[in-house]
Structures are given as C-alpha cells and as structure tokens.
PDB file of N, CA and C in Angstrom:
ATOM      1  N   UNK A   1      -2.215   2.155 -25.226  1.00  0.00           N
ATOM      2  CA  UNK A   1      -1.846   2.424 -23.854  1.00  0.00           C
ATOM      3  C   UNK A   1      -0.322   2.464 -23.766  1.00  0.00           C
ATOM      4  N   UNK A   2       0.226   3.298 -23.269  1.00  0.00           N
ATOM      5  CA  UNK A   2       1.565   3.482 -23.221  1.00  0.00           C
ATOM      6  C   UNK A   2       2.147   2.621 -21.935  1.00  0.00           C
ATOM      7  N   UNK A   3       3.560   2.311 -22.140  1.00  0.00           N
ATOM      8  CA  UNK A   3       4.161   1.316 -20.884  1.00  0.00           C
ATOM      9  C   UNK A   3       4.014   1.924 -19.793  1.00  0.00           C
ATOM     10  N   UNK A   4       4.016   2.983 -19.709  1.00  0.00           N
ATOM     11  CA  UNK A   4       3.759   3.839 -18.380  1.00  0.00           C
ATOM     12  C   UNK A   4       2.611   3.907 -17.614  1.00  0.00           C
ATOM     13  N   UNK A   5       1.383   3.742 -18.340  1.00  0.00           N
ATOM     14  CA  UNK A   5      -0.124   3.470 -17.669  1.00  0.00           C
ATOM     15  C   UNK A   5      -0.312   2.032 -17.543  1.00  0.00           C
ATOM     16  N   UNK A   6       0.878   1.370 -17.840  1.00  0.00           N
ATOM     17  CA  UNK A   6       0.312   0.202 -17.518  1.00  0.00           C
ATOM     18  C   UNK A   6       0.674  -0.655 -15.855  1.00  0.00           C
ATOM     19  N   UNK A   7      -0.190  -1.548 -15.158  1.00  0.00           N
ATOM     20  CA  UNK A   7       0.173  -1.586 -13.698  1.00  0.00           C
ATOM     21  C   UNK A   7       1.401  -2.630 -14.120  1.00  0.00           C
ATOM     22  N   UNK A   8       2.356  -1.859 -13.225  1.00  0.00           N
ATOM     23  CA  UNK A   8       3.603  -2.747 -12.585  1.00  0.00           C
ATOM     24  C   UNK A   8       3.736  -4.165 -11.846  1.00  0.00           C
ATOM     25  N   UNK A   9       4.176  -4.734 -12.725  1.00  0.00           N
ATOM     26  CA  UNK A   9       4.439  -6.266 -12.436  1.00  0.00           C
ATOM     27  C   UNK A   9       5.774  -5.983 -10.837  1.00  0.00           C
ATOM     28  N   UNK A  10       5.356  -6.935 -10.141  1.00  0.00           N
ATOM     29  CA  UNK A  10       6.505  -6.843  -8.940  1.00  0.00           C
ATOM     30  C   UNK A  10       6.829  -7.885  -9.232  1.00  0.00           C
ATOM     31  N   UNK A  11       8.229  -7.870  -9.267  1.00  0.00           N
ATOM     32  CA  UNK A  11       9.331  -8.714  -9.088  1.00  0.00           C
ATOM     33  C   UNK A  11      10.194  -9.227  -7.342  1.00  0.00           C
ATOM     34  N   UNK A  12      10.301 -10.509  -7.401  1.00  0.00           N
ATOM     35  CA  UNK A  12      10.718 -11.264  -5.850  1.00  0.00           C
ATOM     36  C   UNK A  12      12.040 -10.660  -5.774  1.00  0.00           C
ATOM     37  N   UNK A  13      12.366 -10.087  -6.122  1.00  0.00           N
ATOM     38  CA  UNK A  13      13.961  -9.144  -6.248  1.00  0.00           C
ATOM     39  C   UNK A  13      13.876  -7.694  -5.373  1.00  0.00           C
ATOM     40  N   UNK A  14      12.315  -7.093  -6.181  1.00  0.00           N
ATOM     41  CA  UNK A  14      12.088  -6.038  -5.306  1.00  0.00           C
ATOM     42  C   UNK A  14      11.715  -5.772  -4.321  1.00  0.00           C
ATOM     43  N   UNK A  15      10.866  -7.175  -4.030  1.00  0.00           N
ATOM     44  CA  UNK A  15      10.214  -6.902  -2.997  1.00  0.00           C
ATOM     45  C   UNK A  15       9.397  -5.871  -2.495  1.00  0.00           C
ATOM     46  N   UNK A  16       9.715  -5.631  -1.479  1.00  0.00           N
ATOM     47  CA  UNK A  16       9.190  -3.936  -1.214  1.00  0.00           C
ATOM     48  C   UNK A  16       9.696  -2.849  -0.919  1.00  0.00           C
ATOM     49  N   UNK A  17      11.055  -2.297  -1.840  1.00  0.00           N
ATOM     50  CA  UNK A  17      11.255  -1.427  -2.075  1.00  0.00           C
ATOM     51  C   UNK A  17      11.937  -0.701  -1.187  1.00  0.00           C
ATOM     52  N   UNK A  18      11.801   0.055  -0.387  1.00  0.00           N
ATOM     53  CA  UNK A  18      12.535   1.107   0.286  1.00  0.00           C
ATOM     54  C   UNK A  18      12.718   0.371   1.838  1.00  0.00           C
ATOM     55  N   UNK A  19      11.624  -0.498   2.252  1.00  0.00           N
ATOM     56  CA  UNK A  19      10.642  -0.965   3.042  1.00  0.00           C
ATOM     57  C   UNK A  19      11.779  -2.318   3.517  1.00  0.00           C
ATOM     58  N   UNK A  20      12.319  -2.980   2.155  1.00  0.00           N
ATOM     59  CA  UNK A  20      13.063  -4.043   2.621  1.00  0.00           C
ATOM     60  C   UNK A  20      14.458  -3.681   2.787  1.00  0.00           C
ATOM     61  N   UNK A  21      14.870  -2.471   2.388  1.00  0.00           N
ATOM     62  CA  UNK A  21      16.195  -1.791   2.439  1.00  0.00           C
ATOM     63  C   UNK A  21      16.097  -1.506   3.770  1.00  0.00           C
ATOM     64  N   UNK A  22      15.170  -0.960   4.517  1.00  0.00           N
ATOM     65  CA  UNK A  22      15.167  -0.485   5.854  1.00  0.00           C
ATOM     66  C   UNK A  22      15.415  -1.395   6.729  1.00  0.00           C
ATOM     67  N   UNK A  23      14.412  -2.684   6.463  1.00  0.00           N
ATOM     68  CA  UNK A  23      14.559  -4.028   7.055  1.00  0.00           C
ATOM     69  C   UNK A  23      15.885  -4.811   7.542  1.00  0.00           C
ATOM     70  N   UNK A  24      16.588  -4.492   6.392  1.00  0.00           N
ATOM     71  CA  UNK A  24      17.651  -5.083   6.070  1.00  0.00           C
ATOM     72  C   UNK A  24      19.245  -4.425   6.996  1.00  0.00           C
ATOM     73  N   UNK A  25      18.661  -2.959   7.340  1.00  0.00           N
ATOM     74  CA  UNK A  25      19.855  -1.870   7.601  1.00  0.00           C
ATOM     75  C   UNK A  25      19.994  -2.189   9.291  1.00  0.00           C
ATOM     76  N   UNK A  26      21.420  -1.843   9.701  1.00  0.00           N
ATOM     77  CA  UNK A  26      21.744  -1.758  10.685  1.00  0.00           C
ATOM     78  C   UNK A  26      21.752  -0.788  11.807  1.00  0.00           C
ATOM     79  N   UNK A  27      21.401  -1.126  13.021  1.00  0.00           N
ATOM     80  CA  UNK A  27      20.812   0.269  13.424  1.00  0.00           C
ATOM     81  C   UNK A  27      21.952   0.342  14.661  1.00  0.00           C
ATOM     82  N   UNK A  28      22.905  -0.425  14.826  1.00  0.00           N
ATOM     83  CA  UNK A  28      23.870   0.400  15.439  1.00  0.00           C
ATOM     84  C   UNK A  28      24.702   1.299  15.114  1.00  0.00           C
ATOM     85  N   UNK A  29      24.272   2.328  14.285  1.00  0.00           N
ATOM     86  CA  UNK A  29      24.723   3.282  14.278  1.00  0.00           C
ATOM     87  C   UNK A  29      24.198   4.202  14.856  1.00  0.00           C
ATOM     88  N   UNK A  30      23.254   4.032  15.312  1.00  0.00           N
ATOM     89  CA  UNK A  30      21.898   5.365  15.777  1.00  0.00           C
ATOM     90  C   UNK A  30      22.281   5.951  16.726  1.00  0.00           C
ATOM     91  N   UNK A  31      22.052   6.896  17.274  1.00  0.00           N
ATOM     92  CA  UNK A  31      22.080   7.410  18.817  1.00  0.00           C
ATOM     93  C   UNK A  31      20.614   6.685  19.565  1.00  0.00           C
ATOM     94  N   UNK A  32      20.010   7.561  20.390  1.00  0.00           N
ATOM     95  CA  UNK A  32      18.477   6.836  21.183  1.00  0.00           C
ATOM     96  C   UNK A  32      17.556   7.957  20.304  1.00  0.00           C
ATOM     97  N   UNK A  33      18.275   9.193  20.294  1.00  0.00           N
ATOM     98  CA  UNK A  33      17.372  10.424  19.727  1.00  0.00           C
ATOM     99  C   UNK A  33      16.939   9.913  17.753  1.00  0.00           C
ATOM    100  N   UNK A  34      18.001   9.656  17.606  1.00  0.00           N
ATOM    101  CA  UNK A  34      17.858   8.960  16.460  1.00  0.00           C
ATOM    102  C   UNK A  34      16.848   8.045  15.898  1.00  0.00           C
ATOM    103  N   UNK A  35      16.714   7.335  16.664  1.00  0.00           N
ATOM    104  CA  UNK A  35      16.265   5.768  17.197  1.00  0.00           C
ATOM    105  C   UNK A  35      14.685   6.119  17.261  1.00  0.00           C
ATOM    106  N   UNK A  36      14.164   7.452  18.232  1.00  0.00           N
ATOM    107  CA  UNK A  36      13.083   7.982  18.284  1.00  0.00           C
ATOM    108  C   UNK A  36      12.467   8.395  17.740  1.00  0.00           C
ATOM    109  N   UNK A  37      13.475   9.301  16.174  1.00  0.00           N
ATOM    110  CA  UNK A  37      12.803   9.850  15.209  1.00  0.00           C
ATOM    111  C   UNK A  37      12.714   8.985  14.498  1.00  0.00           C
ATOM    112  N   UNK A  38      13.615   7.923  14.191  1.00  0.00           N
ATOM    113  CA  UNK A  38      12.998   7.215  13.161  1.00  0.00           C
ATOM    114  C   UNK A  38      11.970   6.216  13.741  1.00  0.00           C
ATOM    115  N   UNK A  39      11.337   6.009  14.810  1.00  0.00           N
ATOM    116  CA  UNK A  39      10.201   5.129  15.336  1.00  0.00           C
ATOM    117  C   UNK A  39       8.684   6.312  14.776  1.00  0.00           C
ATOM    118  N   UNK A  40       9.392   7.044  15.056  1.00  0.00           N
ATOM    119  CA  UNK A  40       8.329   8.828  14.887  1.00  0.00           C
ATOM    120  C   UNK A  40       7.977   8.607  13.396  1.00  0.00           C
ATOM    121  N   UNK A  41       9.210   8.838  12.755  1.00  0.00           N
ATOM    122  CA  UNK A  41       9.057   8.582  11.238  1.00  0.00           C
ATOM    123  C   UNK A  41       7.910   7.570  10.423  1.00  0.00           C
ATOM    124  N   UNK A  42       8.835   6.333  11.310  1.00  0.00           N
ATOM    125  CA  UNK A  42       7.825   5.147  10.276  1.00  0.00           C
ATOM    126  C   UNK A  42       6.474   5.244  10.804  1.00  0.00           C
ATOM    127  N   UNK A  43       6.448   5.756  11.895  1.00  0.00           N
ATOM    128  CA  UNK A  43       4.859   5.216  12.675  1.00  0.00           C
ATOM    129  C   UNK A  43       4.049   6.133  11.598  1.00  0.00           C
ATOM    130  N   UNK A  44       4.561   7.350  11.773  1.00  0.00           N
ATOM    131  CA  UNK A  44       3.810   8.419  10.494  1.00  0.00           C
ATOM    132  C   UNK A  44       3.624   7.706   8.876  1.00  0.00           C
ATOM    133  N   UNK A  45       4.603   7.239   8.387  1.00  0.00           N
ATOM    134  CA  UNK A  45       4.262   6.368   7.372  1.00  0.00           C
ATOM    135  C   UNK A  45       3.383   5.437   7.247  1.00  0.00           C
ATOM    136  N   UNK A  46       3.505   4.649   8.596  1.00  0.00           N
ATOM    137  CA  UNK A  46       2.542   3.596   7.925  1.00  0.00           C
ATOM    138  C   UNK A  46       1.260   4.143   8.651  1.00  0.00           C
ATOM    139  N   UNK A  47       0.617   5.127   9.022  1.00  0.00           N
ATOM    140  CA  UNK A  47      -0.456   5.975   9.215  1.00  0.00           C
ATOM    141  C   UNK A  47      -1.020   6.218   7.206  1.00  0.00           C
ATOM    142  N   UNK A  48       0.115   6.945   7.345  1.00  0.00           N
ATOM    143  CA  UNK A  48      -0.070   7.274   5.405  1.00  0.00           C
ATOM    144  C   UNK A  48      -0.457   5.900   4.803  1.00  0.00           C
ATOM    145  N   UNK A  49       0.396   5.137   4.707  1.00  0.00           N
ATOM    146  CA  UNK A  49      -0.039   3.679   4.180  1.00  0.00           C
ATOM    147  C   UNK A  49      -1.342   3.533   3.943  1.00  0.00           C
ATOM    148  N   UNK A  50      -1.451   3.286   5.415  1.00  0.00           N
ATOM    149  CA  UNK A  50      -3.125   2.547   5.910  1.00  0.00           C
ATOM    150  C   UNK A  50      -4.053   3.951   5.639  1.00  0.00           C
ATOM    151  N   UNK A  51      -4.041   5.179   5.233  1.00  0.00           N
ATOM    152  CA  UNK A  51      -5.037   6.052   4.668  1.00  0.00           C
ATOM    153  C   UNK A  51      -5.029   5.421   3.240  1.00  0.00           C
ATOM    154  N   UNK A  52      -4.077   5.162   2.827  1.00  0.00           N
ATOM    155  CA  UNK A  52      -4.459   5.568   1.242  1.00  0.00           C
ATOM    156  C   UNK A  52      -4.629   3.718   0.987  1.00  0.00           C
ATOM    157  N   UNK A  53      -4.475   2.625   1.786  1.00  0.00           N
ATOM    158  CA  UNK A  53      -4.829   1.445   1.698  1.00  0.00           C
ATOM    159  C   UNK A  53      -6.604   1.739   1.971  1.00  0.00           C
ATOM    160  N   UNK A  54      -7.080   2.115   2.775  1.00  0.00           N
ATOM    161  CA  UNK A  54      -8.317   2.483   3.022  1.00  0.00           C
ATOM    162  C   UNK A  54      -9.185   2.824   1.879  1.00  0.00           C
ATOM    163  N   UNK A  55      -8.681   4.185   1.287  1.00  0.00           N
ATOM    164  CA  UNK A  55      -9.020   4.826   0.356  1.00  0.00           C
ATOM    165  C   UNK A  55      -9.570   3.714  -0.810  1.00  0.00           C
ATOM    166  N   UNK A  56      -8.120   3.548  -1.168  1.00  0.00           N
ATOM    167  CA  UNK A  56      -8.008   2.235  -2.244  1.00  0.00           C
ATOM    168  C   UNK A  56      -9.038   1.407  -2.252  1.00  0.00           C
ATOM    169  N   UNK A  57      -9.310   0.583  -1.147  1.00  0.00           N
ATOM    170  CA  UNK A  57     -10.155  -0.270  -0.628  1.00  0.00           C
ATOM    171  C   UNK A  57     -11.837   0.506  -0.871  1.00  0.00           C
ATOM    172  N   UNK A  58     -11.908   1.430  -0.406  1.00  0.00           N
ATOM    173  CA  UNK A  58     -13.219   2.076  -0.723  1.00  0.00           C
ATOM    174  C   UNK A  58     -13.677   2.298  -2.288  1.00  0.00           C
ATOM    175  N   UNK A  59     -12.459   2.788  -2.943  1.00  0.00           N
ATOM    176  CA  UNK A  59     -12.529   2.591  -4.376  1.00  0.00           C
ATOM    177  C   UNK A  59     -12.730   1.253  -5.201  1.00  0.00           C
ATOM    178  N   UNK A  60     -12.121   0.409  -5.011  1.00  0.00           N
ATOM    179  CA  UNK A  60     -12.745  -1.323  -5.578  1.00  0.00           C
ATOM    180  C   UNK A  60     -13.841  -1.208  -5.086  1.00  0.00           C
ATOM    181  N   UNK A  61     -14.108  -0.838  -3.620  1.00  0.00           N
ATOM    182  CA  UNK A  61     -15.581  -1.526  -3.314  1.00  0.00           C
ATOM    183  C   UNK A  61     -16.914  -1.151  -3.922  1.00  0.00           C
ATOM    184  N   UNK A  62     -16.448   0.712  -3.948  1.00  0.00           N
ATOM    185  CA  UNK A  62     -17.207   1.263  -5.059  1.00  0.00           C
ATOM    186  C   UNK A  62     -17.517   0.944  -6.618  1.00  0.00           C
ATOM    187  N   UNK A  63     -16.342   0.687  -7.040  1.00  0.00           N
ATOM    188  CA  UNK A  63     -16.257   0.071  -8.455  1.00  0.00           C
ATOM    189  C   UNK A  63     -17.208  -1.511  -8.763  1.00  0.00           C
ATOM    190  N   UNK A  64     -16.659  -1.983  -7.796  1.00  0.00           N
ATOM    191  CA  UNK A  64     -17.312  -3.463  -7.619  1.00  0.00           C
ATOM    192  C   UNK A  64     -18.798  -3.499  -7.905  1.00  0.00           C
ATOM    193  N   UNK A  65     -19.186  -2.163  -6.749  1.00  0.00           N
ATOM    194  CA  UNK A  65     -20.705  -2.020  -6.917  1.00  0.00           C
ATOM    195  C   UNK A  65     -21.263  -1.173  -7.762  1.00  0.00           C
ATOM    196  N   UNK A  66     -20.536  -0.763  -8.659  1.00  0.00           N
ATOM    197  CA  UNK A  66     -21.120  -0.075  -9.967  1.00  0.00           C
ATOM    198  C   UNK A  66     -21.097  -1.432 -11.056  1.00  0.00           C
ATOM    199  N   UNK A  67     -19.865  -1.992 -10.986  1.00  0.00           N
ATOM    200  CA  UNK A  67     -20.175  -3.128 -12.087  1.00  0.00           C
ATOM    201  C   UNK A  67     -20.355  -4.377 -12.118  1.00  0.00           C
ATOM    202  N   UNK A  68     -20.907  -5.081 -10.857  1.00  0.00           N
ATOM    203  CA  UNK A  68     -21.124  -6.109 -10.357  1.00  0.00           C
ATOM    204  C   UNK A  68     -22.576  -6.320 -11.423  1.00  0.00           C
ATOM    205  N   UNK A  69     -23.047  -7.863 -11.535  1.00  0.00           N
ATOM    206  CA  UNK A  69     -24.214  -7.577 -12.828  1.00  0.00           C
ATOM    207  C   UNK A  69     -25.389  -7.540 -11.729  1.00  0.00           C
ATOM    208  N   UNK A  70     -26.266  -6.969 -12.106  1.00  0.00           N
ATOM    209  CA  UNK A  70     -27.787  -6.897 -11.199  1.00  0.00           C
ATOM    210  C   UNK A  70     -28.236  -8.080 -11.311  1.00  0.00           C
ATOM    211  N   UNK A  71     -28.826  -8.729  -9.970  1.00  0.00           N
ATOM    212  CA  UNK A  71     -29.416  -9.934  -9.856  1.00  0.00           C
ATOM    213  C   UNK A  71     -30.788  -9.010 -10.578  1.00  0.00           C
ATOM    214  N   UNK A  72     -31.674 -10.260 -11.524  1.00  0.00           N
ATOM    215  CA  UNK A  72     -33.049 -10.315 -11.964  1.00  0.00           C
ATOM    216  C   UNK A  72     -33.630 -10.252 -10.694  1.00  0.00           C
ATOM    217  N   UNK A  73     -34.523  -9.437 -10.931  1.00  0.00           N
ATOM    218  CA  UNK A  73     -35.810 -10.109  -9.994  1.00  0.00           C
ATOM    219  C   UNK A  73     -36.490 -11.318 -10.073  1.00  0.00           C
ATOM    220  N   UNK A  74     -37.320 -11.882  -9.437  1.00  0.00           N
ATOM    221  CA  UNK A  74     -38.136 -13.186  -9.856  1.00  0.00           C
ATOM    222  C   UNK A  74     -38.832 -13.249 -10.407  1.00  0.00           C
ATOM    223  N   UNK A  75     -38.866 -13.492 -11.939  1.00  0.00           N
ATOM    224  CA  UNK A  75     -40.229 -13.443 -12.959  1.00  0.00           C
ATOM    225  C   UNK A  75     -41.302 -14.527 -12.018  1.00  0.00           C
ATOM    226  N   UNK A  76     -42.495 -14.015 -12.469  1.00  0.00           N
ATOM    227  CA  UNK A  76     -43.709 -14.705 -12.566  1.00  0.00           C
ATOM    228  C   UNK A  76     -44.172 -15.342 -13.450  1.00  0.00           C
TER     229      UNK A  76
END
C-alpha cells in the first residue's frame, strides 16, 4: 500500500484546516455585501459537508451490514 492510500492521521496543529484559518480571520475588513457573500458562501459549504457526511454515513452503515457476523439461528 503506498503512503498515499493510506488514511491521514490529524494532527492538534491542524486542526481543521481551512475551517480554523477562517475562524481565526478578521472580518473588519468586509464591506456588508461582502459579509453576505461570504454567509452565502459558507452556508453552501456546509450544505456540501453535510451531503457527503450523509453519504459517508450511509456507506459504513452499508458496509457494517455486509460484514457484521450473522447471528445463528436457534439450534434444536
């Protein structure tokens, strides 16, 4: 398996990425129009998020129930 297929360890440094950079930024610089698109912006993102968190979620659950072990029935 190459380092590249393998899942990414997160580090308390990174946190979350673009997400805590935003957090972090100052917004008096904005105009109001500004201010609007980027409310416009993120709301659209975390729409995206929560699809592909969904998705995700449907996929374990699927997986789960392909390899979860079969309960026996009750011998006699």
């Amino acid at each position: 398996m190459d380092d590249d297929d393998r899942p990414r360890r997160r580090s308390p440094e990174v946190e979350l990425g673009a997400a805590s950079l935003l957090a972090s930024e100052s917004l008096e610089r904005y105009s109001l129009d500004e201010l609007d698109a980027r409310v416009a912006l993120l709301e659209t993102e975390i729409e995206r998020i929560r699809a592909h968190r969904r998705a995700s979620q449907a996929h374990m659950l699927a997986a789960d129930a392909l390899f979860k072990p079969r309960n026996p029935g009750p011998t006699s």
